[in-house]
PDB file of N, CA and C in Angstrom:
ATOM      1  N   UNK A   1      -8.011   7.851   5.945  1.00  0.00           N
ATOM      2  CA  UNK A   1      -7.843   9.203   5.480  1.00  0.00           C
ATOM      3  C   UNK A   1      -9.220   9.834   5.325  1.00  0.00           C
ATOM      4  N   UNK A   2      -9.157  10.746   5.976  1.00  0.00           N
ATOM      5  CA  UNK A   2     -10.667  11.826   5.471  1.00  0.00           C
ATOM      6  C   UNK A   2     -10.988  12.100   4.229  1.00  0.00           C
ATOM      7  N   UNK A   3     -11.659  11.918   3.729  1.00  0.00           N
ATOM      8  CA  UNK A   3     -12.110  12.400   2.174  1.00  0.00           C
ATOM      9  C   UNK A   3     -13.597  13.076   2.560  1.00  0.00           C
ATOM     10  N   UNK A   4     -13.562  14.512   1.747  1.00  0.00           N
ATOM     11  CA  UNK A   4     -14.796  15.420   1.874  1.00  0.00           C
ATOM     12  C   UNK A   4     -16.182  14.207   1.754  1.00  0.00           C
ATOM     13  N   UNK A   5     -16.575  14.504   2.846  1.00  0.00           N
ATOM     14  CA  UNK A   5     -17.745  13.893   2.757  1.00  0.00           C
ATOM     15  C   UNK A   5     -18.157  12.415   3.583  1.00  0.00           C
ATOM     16  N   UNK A   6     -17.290  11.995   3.918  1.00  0.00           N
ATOM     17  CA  UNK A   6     -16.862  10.472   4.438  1.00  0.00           C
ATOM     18  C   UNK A   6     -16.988  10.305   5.856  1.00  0.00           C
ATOM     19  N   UNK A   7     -17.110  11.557   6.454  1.00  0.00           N
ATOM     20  CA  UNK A   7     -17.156  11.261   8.093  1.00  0.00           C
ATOM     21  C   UNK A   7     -17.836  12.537   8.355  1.00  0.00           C
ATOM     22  N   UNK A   8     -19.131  12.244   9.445  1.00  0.00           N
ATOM     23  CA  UNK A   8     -19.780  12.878   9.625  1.00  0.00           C
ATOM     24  C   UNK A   8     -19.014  13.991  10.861  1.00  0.00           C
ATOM     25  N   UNK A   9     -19.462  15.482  11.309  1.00  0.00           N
ATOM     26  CA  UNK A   9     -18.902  15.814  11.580  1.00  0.00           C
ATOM     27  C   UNK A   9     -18.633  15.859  13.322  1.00  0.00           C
ATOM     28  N   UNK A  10     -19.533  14.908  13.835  1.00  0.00           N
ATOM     29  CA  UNK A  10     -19.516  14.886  15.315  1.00  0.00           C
ATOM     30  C   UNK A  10     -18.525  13.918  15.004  1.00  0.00           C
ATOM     31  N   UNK A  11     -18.101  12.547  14.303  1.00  0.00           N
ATOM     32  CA  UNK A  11     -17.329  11.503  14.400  1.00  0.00           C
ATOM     33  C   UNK A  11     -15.945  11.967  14.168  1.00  0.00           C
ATOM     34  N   UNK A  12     -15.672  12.979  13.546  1.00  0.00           N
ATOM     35  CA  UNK A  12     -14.635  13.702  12.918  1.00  0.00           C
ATOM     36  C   UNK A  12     -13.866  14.372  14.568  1.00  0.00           C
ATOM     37  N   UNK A  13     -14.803  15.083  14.923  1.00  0.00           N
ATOM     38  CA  UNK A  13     -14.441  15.959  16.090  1.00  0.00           C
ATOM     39  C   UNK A  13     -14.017  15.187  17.031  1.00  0.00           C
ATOM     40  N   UNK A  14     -14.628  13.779  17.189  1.00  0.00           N
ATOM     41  CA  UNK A  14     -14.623  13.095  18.616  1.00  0.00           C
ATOM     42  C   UNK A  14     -12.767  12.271  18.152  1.00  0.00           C
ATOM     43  N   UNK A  15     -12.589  11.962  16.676  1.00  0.00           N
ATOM     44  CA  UNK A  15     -11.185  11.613  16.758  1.00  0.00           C
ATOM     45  C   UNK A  15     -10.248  12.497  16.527  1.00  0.00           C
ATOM     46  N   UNK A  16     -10.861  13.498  15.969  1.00  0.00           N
ATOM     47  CA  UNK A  16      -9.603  14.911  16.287  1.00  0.00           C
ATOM     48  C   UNK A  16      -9.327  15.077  17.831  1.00  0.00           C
ATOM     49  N   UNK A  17      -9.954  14.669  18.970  1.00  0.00           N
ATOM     50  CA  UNK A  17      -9.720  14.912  20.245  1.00  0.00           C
ATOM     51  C   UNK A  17      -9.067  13.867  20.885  1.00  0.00           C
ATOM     52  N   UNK A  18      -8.337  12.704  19.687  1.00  0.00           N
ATOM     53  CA  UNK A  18      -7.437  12.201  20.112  1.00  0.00           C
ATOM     54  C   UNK A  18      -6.284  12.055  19.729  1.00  0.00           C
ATOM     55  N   UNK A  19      -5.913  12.975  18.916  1.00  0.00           N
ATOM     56  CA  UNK A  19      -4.363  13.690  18.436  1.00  0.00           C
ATOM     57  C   UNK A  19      -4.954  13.173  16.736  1.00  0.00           C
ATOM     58  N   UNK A  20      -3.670  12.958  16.528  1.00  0.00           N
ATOM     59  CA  UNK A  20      -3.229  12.650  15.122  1.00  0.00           C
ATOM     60  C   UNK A  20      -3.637  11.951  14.111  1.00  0.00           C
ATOM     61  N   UNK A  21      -5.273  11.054  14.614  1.00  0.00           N
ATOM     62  CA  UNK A  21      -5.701   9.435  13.973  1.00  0.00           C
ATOM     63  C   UNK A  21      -5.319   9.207  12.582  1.00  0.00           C
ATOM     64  N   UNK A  22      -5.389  10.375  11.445  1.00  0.00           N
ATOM     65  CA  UNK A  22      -4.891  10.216  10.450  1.00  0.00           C
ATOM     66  C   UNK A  22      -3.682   9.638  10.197  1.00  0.00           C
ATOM     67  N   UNK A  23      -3.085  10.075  10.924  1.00  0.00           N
ATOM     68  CA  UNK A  23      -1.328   9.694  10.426  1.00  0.00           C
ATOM     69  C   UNK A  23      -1.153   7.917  10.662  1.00  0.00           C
ATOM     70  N   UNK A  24      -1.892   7.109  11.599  1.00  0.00           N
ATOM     71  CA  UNK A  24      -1.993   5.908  11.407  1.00  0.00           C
ATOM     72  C   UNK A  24      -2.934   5.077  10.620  1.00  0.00           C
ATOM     73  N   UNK A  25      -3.443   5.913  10.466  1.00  0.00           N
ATOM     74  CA  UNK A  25      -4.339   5.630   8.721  1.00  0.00           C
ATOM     75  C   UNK A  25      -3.349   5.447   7.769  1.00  0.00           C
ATOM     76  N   UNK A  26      -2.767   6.317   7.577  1.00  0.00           N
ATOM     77  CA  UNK A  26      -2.319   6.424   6.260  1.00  0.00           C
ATOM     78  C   UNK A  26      -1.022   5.073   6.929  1.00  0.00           C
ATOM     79  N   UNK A  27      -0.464   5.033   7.985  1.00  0.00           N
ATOM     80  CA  UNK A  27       0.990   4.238   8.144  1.00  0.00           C
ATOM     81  C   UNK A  27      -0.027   2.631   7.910  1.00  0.00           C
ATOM     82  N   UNK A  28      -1.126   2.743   8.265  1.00  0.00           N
ATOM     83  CA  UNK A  28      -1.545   1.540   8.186  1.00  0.00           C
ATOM     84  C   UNK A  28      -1.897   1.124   6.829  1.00  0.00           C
ATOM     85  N   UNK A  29      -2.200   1.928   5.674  1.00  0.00           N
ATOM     86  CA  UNK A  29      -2.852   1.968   4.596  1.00  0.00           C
ATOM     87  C   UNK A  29      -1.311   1.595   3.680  1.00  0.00           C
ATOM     88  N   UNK A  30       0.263   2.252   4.164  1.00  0.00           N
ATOM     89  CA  UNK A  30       1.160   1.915   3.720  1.00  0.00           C
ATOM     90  C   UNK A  30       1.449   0.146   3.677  1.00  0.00           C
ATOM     91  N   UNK A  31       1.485  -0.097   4.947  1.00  0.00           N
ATOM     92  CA  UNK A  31       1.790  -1.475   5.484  1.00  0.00           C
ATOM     93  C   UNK A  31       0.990  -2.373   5.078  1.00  0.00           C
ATOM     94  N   UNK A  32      -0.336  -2.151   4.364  1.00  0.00           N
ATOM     95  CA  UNK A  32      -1.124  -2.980   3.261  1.00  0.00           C
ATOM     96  C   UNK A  32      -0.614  -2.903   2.273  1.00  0.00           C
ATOM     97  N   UNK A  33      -0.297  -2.293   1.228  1.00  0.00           N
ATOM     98  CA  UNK A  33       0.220  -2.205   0.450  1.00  0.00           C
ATOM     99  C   UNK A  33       1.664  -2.857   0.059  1.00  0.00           C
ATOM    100  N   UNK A  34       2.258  -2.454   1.202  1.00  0.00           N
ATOM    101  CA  UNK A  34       3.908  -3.228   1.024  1.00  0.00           C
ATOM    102  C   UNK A  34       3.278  -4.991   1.343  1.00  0.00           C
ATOM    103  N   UNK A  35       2.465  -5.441   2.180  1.00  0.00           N
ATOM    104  CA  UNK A  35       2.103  -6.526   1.800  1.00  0.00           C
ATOM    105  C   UNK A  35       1.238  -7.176   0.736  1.00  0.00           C
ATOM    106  N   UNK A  36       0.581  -6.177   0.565  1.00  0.00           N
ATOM    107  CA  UNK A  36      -0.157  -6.686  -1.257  1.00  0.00           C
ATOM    108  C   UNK A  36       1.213  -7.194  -1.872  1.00  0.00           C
ATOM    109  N   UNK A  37       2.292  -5.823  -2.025  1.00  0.00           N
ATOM    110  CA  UNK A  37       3.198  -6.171  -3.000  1.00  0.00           C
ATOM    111  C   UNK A  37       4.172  -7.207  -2.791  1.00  0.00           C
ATOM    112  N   UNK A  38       4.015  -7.193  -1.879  1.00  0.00           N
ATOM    113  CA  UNK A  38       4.922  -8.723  -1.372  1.00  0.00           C
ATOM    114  C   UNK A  38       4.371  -9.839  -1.534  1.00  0.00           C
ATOM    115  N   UNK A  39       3.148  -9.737  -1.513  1.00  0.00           N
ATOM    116  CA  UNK A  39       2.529 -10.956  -2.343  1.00  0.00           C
ATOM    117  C   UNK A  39       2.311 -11.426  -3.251  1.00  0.00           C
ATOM    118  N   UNK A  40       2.175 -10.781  -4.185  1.00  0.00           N
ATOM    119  CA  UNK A  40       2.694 -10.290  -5.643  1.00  0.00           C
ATOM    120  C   UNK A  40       3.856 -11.085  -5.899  1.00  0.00           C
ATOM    121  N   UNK A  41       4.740 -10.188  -5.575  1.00  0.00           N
ATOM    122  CA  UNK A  41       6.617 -10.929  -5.787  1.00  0.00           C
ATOM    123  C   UNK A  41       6.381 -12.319  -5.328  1.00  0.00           C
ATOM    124  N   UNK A  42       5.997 -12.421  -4.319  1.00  0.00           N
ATOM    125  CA  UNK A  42       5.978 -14.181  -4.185  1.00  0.00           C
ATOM    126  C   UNK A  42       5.220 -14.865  -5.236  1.00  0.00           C
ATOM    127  N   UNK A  43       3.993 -14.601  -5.625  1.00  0.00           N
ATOM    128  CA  UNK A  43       3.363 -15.441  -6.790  1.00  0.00           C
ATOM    129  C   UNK A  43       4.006 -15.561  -7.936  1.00  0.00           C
ATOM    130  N   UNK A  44       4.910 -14.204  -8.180  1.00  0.00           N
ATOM    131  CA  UNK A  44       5.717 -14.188  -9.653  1.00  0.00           C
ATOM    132  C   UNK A  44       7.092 -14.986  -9.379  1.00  0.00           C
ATOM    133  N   UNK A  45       7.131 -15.045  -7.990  1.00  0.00           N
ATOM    134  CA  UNK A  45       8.067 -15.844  -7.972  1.00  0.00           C
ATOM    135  C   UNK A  45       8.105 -17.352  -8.406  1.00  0.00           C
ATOM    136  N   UNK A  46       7.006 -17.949  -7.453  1.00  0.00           N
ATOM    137  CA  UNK A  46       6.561 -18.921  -7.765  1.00  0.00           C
ATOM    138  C   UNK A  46       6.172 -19.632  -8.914  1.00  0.00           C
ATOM    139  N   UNK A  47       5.699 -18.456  -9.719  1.00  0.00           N
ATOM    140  CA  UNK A  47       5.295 -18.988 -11.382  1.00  0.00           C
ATOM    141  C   UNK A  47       6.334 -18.815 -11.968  1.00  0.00           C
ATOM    142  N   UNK A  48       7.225 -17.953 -11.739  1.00  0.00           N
ATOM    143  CA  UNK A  48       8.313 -17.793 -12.947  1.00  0.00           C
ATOM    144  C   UNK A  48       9.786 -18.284 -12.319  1.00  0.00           C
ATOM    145  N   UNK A  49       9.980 -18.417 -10.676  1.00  0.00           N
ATOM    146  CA  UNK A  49      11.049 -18.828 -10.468  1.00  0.00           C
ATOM    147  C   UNK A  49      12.449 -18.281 -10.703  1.00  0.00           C
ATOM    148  N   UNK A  50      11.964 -16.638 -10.352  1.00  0.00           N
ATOM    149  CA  UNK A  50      12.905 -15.885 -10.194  1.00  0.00           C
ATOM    150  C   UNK A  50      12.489 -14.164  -9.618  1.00  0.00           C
ATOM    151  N   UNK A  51      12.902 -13.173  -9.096  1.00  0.00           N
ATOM    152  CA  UNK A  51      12.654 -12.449  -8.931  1.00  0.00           C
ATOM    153  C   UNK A  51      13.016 -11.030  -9.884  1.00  0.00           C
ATOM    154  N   UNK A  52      13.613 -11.835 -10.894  1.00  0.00           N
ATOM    155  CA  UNK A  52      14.280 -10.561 -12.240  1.00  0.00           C
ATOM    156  C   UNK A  52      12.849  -9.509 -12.394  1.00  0.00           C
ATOM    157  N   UNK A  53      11.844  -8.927 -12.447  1.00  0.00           N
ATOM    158  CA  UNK A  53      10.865  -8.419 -13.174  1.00  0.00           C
ATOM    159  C   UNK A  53      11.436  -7.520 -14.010  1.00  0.00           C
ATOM    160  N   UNK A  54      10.859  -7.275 -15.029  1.00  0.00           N
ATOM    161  CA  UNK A  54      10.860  -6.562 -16.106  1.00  0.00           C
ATOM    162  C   UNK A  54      10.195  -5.294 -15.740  1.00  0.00           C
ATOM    163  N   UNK A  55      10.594  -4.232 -16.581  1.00  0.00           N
ATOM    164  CA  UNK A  55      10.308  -2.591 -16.160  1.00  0.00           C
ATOM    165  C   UNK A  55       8.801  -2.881 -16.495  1.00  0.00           C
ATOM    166  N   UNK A  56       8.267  -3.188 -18.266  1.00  0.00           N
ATOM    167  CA  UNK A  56       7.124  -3.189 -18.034  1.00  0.00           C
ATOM    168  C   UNK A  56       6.186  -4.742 -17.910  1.00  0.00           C
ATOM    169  N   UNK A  57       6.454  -5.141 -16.791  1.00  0.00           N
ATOM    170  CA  UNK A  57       5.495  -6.517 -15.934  1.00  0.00           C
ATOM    171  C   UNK A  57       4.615  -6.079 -15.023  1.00  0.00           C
ATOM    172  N   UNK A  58       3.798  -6.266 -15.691  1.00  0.00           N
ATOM    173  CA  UNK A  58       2.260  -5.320 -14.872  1.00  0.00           C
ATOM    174  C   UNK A  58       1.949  -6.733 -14.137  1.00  0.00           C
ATOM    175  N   UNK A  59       1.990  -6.990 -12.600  1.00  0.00           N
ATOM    176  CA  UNK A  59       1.260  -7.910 -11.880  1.00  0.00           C
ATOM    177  C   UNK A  59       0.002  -7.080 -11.001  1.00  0.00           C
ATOM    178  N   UNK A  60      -1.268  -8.168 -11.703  1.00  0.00           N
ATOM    179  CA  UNK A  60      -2.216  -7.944 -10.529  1.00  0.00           C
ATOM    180  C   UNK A  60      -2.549  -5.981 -10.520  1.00  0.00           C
ATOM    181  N   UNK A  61      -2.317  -5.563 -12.090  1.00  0.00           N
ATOM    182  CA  UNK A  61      -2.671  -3.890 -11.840  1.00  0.00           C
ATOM    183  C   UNK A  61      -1.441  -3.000 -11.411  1.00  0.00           C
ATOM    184  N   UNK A  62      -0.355  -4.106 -10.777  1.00  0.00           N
ATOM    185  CA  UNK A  62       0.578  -3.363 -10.174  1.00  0.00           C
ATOM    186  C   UNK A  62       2.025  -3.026 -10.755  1.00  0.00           C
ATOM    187  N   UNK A  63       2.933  -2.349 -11.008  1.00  0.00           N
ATOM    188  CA  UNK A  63       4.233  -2.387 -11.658  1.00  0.00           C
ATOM    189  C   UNK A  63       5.236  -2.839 -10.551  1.00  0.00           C
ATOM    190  N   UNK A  64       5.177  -4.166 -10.447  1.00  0.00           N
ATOM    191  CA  UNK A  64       6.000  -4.481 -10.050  1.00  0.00           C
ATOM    192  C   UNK A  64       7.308  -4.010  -9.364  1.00  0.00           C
ATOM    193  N   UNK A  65       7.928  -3.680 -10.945  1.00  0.00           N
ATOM    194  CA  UNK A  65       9.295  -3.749 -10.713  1.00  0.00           C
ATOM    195  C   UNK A  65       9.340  -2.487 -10.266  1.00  0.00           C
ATOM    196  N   UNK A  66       8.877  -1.680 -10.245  1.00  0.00           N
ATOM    197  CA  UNK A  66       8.615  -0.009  -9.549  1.00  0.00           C
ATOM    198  C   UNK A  66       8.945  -0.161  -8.119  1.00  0.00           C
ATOM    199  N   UNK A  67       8.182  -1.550  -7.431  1.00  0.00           N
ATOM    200  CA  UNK A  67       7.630  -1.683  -6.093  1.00  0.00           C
ATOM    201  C   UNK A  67       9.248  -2.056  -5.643  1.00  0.00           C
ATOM    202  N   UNK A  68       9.474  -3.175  -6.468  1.00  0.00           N
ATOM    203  CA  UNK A  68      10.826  -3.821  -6.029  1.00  0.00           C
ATOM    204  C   UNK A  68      11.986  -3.133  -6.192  1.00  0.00           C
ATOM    205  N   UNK A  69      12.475  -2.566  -6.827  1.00  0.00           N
ATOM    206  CA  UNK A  69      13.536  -1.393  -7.302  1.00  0.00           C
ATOM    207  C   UNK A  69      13.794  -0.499  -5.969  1.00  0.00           C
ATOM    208  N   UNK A  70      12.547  -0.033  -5.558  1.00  0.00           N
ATOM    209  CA  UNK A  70      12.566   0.850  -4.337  1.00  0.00           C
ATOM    210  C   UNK A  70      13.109  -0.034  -3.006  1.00  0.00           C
ATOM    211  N   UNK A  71      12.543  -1.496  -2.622  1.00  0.00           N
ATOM    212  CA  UNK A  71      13.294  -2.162  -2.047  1.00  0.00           C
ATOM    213  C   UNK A  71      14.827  -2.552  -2.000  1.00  0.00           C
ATOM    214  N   UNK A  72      15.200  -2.715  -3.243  1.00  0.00           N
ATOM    215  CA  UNK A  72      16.195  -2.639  -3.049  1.00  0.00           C
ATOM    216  C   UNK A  72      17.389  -1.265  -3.083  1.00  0.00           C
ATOM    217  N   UNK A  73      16.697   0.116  -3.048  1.00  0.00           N
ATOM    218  CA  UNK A  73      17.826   1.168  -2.231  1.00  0.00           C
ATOM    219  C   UNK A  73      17.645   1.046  -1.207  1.00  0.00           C
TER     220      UNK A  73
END
């Protein structure tokens, strides 16, 4: 993702002249994330030997059960 200041502006121009690059930034920046959090659930799995989480079970910075809830709609 571009953030003011982060890409100079010839480097900017030369991937604007290949459509969209952002938008697989960000799909790629998603697909880290859903695997952070999946890694996550597996360790809590592993230590606790179940996948119940609690609303407030903060793993690793993350709310969990926020992540997982959405998986399962």
């Amino acid at each position: 993702m571009k953030t003011k200041g982060s890409l100079d502006t010839e480097r900017g121009t030369r991937l604007d002249k290949l459509g969209d690059w952002e938008c697989s930034n960000r799909s790629r920046g998603k697909y880290l994330k859903w695997e952070s959090n999946y890694e996550l659930l597996c360790k809590f799995y592993e230590r606790e030997g179940h996948c119940d989480v609690t609303t407030r079970h903060v793993e690793n910075e993350t709310k969990l059960e926020d992540w997982l809830k959405r998986q399962r709609d």
